[in-house]
C-alpha atoms as a PDB file:
ATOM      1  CA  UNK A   1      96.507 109.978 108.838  1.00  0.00           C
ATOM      2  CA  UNK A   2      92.973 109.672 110.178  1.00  0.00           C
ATOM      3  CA  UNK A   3      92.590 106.464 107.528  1.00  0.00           C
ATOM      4  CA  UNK A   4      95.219 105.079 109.836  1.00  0.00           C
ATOM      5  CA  UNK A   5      93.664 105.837 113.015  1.00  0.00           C
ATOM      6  CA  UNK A   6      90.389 103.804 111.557  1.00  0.00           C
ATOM      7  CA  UNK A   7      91.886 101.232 110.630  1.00  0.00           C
ATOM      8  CA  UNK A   8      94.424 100.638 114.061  1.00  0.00           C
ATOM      9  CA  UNK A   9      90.494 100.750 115.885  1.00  0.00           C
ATOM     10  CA  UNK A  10      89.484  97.837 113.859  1.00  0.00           C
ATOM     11  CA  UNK A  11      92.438  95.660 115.192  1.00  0.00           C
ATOM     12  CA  UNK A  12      92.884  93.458 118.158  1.00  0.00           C
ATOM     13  CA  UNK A  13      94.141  95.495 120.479  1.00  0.00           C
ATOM     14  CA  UNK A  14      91.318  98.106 119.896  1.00  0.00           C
ATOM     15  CA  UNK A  15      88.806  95.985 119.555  1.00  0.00           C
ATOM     16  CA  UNK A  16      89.067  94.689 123.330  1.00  0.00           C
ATOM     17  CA  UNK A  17      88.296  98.364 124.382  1.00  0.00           C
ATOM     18  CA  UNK A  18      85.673 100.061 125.206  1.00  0.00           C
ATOM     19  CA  UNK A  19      84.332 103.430 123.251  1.00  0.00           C
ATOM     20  CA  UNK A  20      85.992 105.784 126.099  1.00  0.00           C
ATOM     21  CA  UNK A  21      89.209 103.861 126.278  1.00  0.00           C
ATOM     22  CA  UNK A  22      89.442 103.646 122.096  1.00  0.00           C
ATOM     23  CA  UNK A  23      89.033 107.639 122.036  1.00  0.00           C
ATOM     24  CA  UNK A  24      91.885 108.564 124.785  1.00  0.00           C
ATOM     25  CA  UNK A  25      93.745 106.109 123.490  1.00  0.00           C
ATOM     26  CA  UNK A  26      93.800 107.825 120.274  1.00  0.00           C
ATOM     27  CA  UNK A  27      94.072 110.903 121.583  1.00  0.00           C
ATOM     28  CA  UNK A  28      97.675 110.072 122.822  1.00  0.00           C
ATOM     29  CA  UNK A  29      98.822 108.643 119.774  1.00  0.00           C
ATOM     30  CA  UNK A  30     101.097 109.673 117.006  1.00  0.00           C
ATOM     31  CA  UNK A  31     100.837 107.756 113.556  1.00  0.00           C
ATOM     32  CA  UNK A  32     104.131 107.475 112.313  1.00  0.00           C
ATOM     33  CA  UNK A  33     104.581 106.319 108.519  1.00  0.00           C
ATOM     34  CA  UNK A  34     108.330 104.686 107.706  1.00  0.00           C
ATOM     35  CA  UNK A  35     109.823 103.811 104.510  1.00  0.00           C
ATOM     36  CA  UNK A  36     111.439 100.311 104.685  1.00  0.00           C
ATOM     37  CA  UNK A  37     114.951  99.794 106.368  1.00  0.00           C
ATOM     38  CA  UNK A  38     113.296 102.576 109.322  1.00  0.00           C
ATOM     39  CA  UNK A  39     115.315 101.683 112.324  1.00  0.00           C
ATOM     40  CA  UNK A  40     112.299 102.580 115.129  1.00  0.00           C
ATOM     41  CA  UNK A  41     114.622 101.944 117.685  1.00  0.00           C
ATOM     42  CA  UNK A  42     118.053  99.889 118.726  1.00  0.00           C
ATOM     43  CA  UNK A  43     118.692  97.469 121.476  1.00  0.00           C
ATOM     44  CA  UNK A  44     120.062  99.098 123.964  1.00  0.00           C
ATOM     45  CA  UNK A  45     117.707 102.127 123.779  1.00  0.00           C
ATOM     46  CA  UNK A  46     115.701 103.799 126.573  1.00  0.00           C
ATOM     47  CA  UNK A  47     112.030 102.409 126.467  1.00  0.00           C
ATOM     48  CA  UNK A  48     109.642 104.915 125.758  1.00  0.00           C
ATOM     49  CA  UNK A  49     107.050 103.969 123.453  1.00  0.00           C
ATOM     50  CA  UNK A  50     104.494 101.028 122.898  1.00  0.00           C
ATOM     51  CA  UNK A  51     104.034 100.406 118.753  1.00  0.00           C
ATOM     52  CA  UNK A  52     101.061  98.917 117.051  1.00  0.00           C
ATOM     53  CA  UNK A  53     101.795  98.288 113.408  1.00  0.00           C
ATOM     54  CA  UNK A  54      98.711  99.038 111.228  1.00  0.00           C
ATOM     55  CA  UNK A  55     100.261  98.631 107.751  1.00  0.00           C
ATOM     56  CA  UNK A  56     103.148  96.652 106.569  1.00  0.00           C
ATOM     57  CA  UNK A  57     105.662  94.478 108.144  1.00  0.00           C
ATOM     58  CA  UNK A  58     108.537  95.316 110.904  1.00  0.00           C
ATOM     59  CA  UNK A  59     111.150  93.066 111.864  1.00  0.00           C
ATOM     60  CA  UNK A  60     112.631  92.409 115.744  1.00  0.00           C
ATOM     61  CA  UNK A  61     115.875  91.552 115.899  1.00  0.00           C
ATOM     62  CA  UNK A  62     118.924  91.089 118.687  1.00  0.00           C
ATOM     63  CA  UNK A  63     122.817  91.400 118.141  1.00  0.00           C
ATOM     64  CA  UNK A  64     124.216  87.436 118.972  1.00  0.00           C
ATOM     65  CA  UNK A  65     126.611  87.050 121.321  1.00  0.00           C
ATOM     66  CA  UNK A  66     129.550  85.122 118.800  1.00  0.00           C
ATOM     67  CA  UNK A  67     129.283  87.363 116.238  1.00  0.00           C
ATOM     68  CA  UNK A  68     130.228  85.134 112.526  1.00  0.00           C
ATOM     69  CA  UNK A  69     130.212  87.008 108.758  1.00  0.00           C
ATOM     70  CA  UNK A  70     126.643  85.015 108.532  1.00  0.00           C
ATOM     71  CA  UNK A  71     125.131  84.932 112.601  1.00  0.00           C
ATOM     72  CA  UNK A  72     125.939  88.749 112.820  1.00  0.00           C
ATOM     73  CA  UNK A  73     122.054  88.674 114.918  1.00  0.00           C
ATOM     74  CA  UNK A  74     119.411  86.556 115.201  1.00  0.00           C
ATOM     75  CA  UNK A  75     115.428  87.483 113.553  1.00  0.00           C
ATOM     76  CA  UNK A  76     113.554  86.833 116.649  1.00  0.00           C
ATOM     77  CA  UNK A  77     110.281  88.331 115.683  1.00  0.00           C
ATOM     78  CA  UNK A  78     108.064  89.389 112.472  1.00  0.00           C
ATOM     79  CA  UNK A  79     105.713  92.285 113.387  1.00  0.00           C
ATOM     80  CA  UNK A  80     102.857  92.500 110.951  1.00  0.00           C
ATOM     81  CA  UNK A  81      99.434  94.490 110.738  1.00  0.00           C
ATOM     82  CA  UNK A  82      97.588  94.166 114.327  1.00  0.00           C
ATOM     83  CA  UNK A  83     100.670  93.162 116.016  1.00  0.00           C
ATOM     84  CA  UNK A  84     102.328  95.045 118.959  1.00  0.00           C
ATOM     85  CA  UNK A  85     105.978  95.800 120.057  1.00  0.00           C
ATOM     86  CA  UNK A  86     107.953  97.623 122.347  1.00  0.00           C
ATOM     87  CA  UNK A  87     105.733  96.904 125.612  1.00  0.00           C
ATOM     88  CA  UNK A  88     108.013  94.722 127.030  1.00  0.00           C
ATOM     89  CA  UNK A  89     110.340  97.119 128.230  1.00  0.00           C
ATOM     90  CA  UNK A  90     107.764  99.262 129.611  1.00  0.00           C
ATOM     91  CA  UNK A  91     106.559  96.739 131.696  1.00  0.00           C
ATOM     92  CA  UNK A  92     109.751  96.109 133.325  1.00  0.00           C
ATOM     93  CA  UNK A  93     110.938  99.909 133.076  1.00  0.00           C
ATOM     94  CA  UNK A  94     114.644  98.524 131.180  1.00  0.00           C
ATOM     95  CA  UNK A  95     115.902  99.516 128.228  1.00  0.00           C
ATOM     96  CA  UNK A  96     115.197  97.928 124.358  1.00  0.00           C
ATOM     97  CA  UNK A  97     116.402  94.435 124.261  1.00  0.00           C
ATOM     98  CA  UNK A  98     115.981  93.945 120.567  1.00  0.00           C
ATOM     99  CA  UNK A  99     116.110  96.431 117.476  1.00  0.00           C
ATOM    100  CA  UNK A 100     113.050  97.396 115.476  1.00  0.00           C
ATOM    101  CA  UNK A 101     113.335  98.036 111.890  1.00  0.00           C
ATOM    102  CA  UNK A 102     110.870  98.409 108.481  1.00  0.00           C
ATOM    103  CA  UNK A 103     111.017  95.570 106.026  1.00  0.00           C
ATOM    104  CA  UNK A 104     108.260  97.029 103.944  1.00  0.00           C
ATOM    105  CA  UNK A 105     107.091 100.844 103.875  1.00  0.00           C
ATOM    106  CA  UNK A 106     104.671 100.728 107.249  1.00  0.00           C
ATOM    107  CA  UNK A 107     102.760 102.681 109.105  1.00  0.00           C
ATOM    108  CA  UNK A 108     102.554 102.051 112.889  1.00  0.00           C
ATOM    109  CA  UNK A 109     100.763 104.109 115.906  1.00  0.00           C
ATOM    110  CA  UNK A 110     103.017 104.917 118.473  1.00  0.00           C
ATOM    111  CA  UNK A 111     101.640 105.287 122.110  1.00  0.00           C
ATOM    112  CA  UNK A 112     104.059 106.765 124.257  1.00  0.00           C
ATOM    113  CA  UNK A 113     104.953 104.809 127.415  1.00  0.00           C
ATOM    114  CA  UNK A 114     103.806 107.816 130.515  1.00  0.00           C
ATOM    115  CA  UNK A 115     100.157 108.090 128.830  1.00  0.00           C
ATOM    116  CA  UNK A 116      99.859 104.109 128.167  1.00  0.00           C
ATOM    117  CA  UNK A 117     100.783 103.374 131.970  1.00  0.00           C
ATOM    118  CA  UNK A 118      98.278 106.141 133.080  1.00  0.00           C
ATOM    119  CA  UNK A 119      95.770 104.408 131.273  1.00  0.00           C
ATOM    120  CA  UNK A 120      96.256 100.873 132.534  1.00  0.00           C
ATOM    121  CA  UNK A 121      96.354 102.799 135.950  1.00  0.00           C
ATOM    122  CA  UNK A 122      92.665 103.932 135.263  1.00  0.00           C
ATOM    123  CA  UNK A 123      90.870 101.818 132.356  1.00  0.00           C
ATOM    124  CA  UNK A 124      90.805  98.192 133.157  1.00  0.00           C
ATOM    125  CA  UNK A 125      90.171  97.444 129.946  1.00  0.00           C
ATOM    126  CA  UNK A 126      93.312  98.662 128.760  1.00  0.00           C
ATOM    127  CA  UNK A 127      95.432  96.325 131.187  1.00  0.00           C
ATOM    128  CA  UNK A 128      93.370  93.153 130.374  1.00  0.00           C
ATOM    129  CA  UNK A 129      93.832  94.280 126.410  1.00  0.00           C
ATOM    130  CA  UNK A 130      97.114  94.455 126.953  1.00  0.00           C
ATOM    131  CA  UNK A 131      97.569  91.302 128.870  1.00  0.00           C
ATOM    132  CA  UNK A 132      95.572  89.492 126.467  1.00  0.00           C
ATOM    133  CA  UNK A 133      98.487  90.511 123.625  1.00  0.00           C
ATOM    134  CA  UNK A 134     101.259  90.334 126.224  1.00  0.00           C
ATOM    135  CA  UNK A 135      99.883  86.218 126.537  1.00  0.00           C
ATOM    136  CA  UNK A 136      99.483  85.654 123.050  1.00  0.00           C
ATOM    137  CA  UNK A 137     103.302  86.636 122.621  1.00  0.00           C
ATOM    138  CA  UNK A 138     104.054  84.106 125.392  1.00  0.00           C
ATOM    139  CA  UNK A 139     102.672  81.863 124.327  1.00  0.00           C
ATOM    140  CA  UNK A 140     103.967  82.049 120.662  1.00  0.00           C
ATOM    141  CA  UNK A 141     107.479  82.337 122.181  1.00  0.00           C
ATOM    142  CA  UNK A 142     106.870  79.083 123.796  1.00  0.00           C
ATOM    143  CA  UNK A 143     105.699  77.398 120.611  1.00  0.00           C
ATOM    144  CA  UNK A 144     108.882  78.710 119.106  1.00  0.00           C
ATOM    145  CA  UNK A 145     111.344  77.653 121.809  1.00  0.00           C
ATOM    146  CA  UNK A 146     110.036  73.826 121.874  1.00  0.00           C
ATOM    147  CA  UNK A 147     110.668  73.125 118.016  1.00  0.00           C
ATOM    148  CA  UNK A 148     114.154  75.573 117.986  1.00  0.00           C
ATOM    149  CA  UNK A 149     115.186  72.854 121.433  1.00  0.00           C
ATOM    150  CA  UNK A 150     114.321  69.478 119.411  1.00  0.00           C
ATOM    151  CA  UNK A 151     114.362  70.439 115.758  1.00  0.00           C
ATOM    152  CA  UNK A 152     117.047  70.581 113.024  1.00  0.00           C
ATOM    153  CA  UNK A 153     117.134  73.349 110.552  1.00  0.00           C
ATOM    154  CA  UNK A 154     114.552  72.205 108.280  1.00  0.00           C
ATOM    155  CA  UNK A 155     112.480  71.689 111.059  1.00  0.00           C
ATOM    156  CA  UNK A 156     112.799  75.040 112.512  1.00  0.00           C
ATOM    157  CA  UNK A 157     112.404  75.918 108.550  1.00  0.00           C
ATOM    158  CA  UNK A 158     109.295  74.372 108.257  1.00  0.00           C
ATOM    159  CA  UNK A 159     107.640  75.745 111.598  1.00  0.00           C
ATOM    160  CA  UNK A 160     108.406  78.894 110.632  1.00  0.00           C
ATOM    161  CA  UNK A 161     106.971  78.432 107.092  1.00  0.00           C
ATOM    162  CA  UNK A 162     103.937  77.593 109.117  1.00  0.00           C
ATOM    163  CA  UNK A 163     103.756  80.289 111.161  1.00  0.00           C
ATOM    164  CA  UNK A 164     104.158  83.013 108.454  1.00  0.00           C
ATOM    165  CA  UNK A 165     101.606  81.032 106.586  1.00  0.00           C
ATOM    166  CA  UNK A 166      98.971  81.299 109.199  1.00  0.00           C
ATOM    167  CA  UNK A 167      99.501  85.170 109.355  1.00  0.00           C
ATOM    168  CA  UNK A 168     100.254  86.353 106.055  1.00  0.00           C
ATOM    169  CA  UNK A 169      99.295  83.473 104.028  1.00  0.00           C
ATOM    170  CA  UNK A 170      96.264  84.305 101.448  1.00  0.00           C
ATOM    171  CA  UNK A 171      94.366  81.938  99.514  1.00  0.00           C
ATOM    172  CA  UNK A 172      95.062  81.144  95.580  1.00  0.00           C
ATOM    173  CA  UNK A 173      91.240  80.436  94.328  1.00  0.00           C
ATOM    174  CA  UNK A 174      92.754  79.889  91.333  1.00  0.00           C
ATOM    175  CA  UNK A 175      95.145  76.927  92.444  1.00  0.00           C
ATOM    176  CA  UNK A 176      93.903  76.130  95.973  1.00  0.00           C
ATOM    177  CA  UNK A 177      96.906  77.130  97.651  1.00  0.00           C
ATOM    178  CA  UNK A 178      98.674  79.739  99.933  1.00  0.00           C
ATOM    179  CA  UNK A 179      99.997  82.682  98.438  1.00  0.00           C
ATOM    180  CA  UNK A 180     102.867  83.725 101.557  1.00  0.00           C
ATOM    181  CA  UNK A 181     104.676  87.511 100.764  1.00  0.00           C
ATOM    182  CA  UNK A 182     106.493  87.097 104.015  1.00  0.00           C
ATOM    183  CA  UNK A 183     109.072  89.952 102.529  1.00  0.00           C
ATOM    184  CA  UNK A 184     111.664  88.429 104.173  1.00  0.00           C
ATOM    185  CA  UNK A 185     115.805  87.782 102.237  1.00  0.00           C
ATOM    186  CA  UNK A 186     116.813  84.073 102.764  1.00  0.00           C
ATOM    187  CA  UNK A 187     119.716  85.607 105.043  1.00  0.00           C
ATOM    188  CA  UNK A 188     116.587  86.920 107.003  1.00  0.00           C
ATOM    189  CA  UNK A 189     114.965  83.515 107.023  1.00  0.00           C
ATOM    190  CA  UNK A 190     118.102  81.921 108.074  1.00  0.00           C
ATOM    191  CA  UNK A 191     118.305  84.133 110.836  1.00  0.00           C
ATOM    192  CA  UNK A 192     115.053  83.714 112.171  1.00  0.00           C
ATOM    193  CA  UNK A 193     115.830  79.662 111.788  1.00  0.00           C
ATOM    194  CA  UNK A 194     119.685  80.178 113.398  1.00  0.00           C
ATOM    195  CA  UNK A 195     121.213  79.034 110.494  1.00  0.00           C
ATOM    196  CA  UNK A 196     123.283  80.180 107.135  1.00  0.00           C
ATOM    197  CA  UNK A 197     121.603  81.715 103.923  1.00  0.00           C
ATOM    198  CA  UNK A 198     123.267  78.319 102.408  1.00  0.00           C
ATOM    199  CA  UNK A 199     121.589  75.638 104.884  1.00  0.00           C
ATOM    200  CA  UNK A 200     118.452  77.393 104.351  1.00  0.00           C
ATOM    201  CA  UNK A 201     118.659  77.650 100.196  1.00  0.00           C
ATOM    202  CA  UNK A 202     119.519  73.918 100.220  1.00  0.00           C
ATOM    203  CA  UNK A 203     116.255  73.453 102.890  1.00  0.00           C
ATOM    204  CA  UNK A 204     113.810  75.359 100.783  1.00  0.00           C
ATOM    205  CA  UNK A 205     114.853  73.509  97.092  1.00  0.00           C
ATOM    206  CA  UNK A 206     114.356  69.935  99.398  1.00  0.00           C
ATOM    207  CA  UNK A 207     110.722  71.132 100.219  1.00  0.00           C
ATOM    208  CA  UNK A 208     110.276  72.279  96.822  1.00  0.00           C
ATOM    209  CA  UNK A 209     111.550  68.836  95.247  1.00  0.00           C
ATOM    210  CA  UNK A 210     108.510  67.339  97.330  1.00  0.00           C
ATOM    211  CA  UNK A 211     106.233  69.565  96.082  1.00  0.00           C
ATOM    212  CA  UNK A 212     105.480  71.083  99.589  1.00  0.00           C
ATOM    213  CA  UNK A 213     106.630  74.825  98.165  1.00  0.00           C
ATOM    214  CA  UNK A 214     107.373  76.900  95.504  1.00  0.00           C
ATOM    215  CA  UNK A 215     109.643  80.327  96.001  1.00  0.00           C
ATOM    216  CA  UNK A 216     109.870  83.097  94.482  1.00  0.00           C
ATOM    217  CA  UNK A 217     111.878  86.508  96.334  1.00  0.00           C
ATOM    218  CA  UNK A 218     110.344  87.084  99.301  1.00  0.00           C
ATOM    219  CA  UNK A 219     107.439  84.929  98.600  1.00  0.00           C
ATOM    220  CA  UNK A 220     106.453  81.268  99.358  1.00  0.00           C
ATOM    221  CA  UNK A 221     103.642  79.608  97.839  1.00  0.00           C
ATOM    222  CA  UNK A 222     102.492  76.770  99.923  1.00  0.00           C
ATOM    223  CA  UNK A 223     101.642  73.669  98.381  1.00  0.00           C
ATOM    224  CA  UNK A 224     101.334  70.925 101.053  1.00  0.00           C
ATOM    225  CA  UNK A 225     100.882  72.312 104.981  1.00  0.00           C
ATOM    226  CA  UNK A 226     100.838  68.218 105.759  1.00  0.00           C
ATOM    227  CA  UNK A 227     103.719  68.179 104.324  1.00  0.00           C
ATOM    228  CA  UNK A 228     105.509  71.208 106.427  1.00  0.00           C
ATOM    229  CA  UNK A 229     103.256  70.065 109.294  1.00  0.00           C
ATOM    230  CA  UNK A 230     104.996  66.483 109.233  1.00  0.00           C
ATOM    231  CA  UNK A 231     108.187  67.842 109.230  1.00  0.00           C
ATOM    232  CA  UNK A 232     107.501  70.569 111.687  1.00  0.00           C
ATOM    233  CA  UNK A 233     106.221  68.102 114.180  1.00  0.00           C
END
């Protein structure tokens, strides 16, 4: 447990904090370890707790409205190691408005919502580190929203191929190119793109045919980010 602790204080969110805000922050949280398929909490659930994952990967997702054997909910966020969740809600004081589950064996530090707000009450660095990640979701959300309003599905596709790249993606030295373990089904992907497992299959064997790609389960090797980039926009 304490390995986790040290390595949550290396990551953004701890980083922008001072030594006395790092320590009582600590001090309040629980480290919670979850196999994969860990529901951490449902829409619909009383906000309580702010998470920071420090291992693994933990998927956001929200129940859609028309409810079809394949759009049964939309993937509207991938949580990895340094990212944040759950502070939404306890900004606003309403309940969950998307459900939080493992997609990999993680473990996460929980901060429980009464001790987080007492601390933005009292340790400005805590509110501006928290702002700072509350902006950087914004402004990701906006990204998002601008190619899902103009973009087809292997637009959307592609964008999102970017995106996972940039945060999970690790360098090949061997072949120059990005290795991608997003962990992600293609039903997941075609969630997260608003689309079918099929429209997405046929998407990913078109960027493979031009040599942008090459997939294996759960992983994308990227080949060409012009190529994504182009189609992205």
């Amino acid at each position: 447990m304490t390995s986790v602790v040290a390595t949550a204080a290396t990551q953004p969110f701890f980083s922008a904090l001072g030594p006395a805000s790092t320590s009582r922050l600590v001090e309040i949280s629980e480290v919670v370890v979850c196999p994969r398929g860990a529901v951490l909490f449902e829409a619909g659930d009383p906000a309580r707790d702010l998470f920071l994952v420090v291992s693994g990967k933990v998927k956001l997702t929200r129940p859609n409205p028309v409810t079809t054997p394949s759009h049964r909910e939309s993937l509207l966020w991938l949580m990895g190691p340094g990212d944040m969740f759950g502070e939404l809600s306890l900004v606003d004081g309403g309940t969950r408005s998307t459900t939080a589950t493992t997609i990999t064996p993680a473990s996460l530090l929980r901060v429980p919502g009464a001790g987080l707000k007492e601390l933005v009450e009292t340790e400005h660095d805590v509110a501006l580190a928290l702002l700072g990640r509350l902006s950087e979701r914004l402004r990701r959300s906006d990204n998002s929203t601008a190619h899902f309003v103009v973009g087809g599905v292997p637009s959307r596709l592609a964008f999102i191929l970017l995106d996972l790249a940039e945060r999970f993606g690790r360098m090949d030295p061997d072949t120059g190119c990005l290795i991608v373990s997003h962990d992600l089904t293609q039903q997941e992907l075609a969630q997260a793109v608003g689309s079918s497992r099929e429209t997405v299959s046929k998407a990913l064997a078109e960027f493979t045919q031009h040599g942008w790609i090459r997939t294996s389960p759960k992983v994308v090797e990227v080949r060409s980010l012009k190529g994504l980039r182009g189609l992205a926009g």
